[in-house]
N, C-alpha and C. Protein backbone atom coordinates (compact mmCIF):
# COMPACT_ATOMS: atom_id res chain seq x y z
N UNK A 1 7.77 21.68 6.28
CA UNK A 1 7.68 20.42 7.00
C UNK A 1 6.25 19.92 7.05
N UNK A 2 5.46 20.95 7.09
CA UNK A 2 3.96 20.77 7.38
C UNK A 2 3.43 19.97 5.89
N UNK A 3 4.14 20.69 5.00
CA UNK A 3 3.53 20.13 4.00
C UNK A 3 4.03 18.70 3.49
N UNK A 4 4.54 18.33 3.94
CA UNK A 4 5.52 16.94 3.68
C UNK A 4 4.91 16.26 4.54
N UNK A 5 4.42 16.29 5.84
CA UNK A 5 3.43 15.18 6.68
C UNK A 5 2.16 15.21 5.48
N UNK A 6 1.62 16.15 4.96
CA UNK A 6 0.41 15.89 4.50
C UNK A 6 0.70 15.12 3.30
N UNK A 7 1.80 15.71 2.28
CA UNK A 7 1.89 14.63 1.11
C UNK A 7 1.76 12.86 1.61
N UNK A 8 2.92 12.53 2.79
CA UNK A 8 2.50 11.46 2.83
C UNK A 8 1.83 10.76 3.61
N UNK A 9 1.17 11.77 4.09
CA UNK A 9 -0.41 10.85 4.60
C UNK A 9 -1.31 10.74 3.55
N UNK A 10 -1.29 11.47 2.46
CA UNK A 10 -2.40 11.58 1.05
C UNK A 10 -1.86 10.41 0.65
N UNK A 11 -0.62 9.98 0.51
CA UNK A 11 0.08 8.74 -0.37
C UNK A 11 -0.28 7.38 0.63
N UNK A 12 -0.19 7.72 1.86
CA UNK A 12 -0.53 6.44 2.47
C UNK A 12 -1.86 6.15 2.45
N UNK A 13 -2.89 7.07 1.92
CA UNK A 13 -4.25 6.80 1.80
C UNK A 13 -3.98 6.54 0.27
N UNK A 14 -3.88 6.72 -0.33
CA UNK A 14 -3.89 6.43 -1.37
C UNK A 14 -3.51 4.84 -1.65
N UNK A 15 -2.20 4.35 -0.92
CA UNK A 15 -1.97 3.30 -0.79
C UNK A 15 -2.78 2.42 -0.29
N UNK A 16 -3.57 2.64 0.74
CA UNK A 16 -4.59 2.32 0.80
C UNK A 16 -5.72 1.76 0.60
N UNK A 17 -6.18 2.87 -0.41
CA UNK A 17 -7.31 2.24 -1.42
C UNK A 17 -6.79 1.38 -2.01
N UNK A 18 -5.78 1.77 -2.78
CA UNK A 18 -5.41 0.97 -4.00
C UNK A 18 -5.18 -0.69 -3.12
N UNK A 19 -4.86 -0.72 -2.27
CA UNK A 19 -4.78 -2.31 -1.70
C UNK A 19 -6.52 -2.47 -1.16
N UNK A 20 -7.50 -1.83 -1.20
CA UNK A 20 -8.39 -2.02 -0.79
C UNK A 20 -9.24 -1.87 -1.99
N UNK A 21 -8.88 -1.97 -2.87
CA UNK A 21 -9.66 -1.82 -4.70
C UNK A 21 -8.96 -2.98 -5.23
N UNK A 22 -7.79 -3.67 -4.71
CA UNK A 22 -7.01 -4.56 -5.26
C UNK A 22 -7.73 -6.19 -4.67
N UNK A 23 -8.05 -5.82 -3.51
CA UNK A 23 -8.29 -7.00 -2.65
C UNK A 23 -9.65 -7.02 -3.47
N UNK A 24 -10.47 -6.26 -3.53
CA UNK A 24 -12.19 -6.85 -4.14
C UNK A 24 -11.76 -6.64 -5.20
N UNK A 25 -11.01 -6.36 -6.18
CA UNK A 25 -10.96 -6.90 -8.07
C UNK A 25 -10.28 -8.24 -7.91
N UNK A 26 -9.77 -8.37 -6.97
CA UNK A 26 -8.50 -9.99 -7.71
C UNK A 26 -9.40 -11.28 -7.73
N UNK A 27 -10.67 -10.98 -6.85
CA UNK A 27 -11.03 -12.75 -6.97
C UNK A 27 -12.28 -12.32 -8.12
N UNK A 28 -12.90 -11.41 -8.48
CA UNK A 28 -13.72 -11.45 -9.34
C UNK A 28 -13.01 -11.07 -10.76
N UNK A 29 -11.99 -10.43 -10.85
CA UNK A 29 -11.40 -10.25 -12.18
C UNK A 29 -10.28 -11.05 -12.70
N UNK A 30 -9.35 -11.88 -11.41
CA UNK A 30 -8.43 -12.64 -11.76
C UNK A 30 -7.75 -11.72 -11.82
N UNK A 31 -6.94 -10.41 -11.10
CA UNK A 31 -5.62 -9.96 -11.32
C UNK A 31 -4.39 -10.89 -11.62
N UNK A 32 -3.69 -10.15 -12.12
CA UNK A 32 -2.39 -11.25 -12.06
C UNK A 32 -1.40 -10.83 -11.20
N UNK A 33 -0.85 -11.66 -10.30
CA UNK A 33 0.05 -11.50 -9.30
C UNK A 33 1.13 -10.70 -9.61
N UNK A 34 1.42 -10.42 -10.82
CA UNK A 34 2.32 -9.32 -11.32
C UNK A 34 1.97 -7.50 -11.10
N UNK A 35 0.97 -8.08 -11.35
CA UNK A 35 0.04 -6.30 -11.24
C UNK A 35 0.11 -6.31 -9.60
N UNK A 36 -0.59 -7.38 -8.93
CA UNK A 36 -0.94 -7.06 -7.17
C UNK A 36 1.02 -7.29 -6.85
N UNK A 37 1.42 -7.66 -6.66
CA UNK A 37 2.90 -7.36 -5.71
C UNK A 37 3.39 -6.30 -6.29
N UNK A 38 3.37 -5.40 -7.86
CA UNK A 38 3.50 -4.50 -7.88
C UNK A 38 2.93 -3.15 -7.35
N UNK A 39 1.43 -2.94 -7.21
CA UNK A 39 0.85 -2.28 -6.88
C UNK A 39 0.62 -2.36 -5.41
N UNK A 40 0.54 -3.31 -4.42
CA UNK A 40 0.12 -3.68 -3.41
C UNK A 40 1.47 -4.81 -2.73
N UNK A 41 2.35 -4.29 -2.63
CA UNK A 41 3.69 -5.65 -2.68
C UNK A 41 3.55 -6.16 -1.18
N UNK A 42 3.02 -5.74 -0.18
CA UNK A 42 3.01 -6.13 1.35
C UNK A 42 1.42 -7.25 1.18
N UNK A 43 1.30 -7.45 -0.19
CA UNK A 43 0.11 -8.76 -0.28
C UNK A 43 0.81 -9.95 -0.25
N UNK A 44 1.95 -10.41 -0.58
CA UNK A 44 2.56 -10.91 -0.35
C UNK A 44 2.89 -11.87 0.90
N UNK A 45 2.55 -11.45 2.39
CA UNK A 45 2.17 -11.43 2.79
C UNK A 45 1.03 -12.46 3.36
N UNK A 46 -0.01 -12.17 2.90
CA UNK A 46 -1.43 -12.76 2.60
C UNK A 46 -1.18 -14.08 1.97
N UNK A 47 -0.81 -14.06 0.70
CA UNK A 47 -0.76 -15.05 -0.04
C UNK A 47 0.64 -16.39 0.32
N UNK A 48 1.10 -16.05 1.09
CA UNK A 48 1.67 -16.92 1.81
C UNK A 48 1.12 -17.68 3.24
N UNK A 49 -0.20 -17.18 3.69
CA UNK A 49 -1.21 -17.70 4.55
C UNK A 49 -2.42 -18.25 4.16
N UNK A 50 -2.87 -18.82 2.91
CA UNK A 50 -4.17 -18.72 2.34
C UNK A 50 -4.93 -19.86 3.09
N UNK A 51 -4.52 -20.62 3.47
CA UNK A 51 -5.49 -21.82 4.00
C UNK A 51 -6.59 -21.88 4.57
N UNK A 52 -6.62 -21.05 5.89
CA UNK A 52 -7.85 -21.11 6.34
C UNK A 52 -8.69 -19.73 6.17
N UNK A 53 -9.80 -20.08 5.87
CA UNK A 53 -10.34 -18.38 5.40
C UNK A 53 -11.11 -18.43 6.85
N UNK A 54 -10.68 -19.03 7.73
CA UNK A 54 -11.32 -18.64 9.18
C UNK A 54 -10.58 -17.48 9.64
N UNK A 55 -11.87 -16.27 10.29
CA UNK A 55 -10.89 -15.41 10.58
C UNK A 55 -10.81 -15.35 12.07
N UNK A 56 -9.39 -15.28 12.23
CA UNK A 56 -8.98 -15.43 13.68
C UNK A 56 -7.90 -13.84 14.19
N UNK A 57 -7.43 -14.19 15.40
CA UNK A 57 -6.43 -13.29 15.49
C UNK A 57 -5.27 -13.28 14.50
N UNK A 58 -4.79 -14.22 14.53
CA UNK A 58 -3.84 -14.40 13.27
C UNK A 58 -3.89 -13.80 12.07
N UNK A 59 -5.19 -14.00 11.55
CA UNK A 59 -5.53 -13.45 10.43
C UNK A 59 -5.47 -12.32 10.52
N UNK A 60 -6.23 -11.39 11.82
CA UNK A 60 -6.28 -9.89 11.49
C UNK A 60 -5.00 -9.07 11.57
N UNK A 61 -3.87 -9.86 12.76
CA UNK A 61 -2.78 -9.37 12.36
C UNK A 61 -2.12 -9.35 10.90
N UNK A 62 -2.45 -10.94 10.26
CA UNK A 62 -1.88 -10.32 8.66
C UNK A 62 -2.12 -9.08 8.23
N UNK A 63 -3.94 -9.08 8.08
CA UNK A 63 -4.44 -7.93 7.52
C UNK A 63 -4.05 -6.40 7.79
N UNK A 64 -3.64 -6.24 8.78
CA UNK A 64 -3.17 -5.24 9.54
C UNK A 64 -1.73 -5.04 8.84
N UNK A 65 -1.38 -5.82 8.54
CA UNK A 65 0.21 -6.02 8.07
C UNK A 65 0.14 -5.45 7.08
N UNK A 66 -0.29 -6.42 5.99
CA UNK A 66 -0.70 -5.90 4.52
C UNK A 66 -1.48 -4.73 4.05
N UNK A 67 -2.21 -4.02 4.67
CA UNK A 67 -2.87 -3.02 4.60
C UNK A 67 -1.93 -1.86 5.21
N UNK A 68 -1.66 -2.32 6.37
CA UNK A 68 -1.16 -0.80 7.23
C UNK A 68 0.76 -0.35 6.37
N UNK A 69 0.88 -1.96 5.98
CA UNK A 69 2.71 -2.01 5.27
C UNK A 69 2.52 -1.19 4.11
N UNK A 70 1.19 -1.38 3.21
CA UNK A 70 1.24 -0.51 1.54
C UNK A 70 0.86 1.36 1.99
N UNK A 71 0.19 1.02 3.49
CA UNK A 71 -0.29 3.04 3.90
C UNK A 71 1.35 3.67 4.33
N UNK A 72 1.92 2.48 4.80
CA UNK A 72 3.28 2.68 4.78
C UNK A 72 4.16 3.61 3.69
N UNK A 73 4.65 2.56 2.89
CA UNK A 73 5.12 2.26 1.41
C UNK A 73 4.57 3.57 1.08
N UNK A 74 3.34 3.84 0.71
CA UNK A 74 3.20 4.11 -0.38
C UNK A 74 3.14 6.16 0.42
N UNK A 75 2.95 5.84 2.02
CA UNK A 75 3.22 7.19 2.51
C UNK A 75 4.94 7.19 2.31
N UNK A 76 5.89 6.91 2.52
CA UNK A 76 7.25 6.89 2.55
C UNK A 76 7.70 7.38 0.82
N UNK A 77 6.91 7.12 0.07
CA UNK A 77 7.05 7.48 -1.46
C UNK A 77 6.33 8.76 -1.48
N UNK A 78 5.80 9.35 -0.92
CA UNK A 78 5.49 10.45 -0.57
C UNK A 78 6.05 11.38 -0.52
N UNK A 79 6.86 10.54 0.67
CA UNK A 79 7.51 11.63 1.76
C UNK A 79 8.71 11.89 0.52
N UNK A 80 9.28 11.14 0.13
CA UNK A 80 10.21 11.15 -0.36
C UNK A 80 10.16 12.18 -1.72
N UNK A 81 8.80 12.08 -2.13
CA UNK A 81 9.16 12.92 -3.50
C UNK A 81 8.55 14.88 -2.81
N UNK A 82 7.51 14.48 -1.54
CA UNK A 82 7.71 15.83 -1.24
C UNK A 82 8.97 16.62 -0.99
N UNK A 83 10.26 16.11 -0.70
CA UNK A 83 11.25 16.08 0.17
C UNK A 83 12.00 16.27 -1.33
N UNK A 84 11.73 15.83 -2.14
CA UNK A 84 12.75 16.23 -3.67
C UNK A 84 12.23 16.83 -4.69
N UNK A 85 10.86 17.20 -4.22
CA UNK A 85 10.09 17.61 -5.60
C UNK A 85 10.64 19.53 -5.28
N UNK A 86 10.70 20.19 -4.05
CA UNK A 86 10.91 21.57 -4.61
C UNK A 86 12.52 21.49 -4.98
N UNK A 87 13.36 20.59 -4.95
CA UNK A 87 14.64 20.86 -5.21
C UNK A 87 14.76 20.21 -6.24
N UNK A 88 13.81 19.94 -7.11
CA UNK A 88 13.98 20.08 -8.54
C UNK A 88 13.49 20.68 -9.50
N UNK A 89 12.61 21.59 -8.93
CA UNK A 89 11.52 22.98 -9.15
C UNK A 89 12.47 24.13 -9.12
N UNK A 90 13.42 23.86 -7.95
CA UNK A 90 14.56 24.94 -8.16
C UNK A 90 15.67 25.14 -9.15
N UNK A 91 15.84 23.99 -9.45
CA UNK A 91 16.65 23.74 -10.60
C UNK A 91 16.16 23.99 -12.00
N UNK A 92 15.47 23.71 -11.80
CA UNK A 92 14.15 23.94 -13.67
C UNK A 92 14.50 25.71 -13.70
């Protein structure tokens, strides 16, 4: 059990970065929105608020959204393959 909280807290950090490596490449490299809702899909999100780049409460709740939804995601994909990965180790 112990080890299944840690897989997906490693995955929700992981998720993480990757939305926090995604957000500073897209306006200097031009990602394409195909790559970010795949990799980062709770940006989505974001890009349905773009208007004011004033940051307010509003805003930080998005951010909070989109950031904390992919530590989510991407911990829950975690969990999930810690949770199936020895019962297919057993089978092999």
């Amino acid at each position: 059990m112990n080890s299944m909280i840690k897989m997906a807290f490693l995955c929700g950090v992981i998720g993480l970065a990757v939305a926090i490596i995604l957000s500073l490449m897209a306006f200097p490299l031009n990602v394409s929105t195909g790559v970010m809702l795949t990799l980062w899909p709770t940006s989505i999100v974001g890009m349905a608020f773009t208007e004011s780049p004033k940051l307010s409460l509003s805003s930080l709740v998005l951010i909070s959204i989109e950031y904390g939804g992919n530590f989510v995601l991407y911990g829950l994909i975690g969990l999930l393959l810690a949770g199936i990965g020895p019962h297919i180790r057993r089978k092999s």
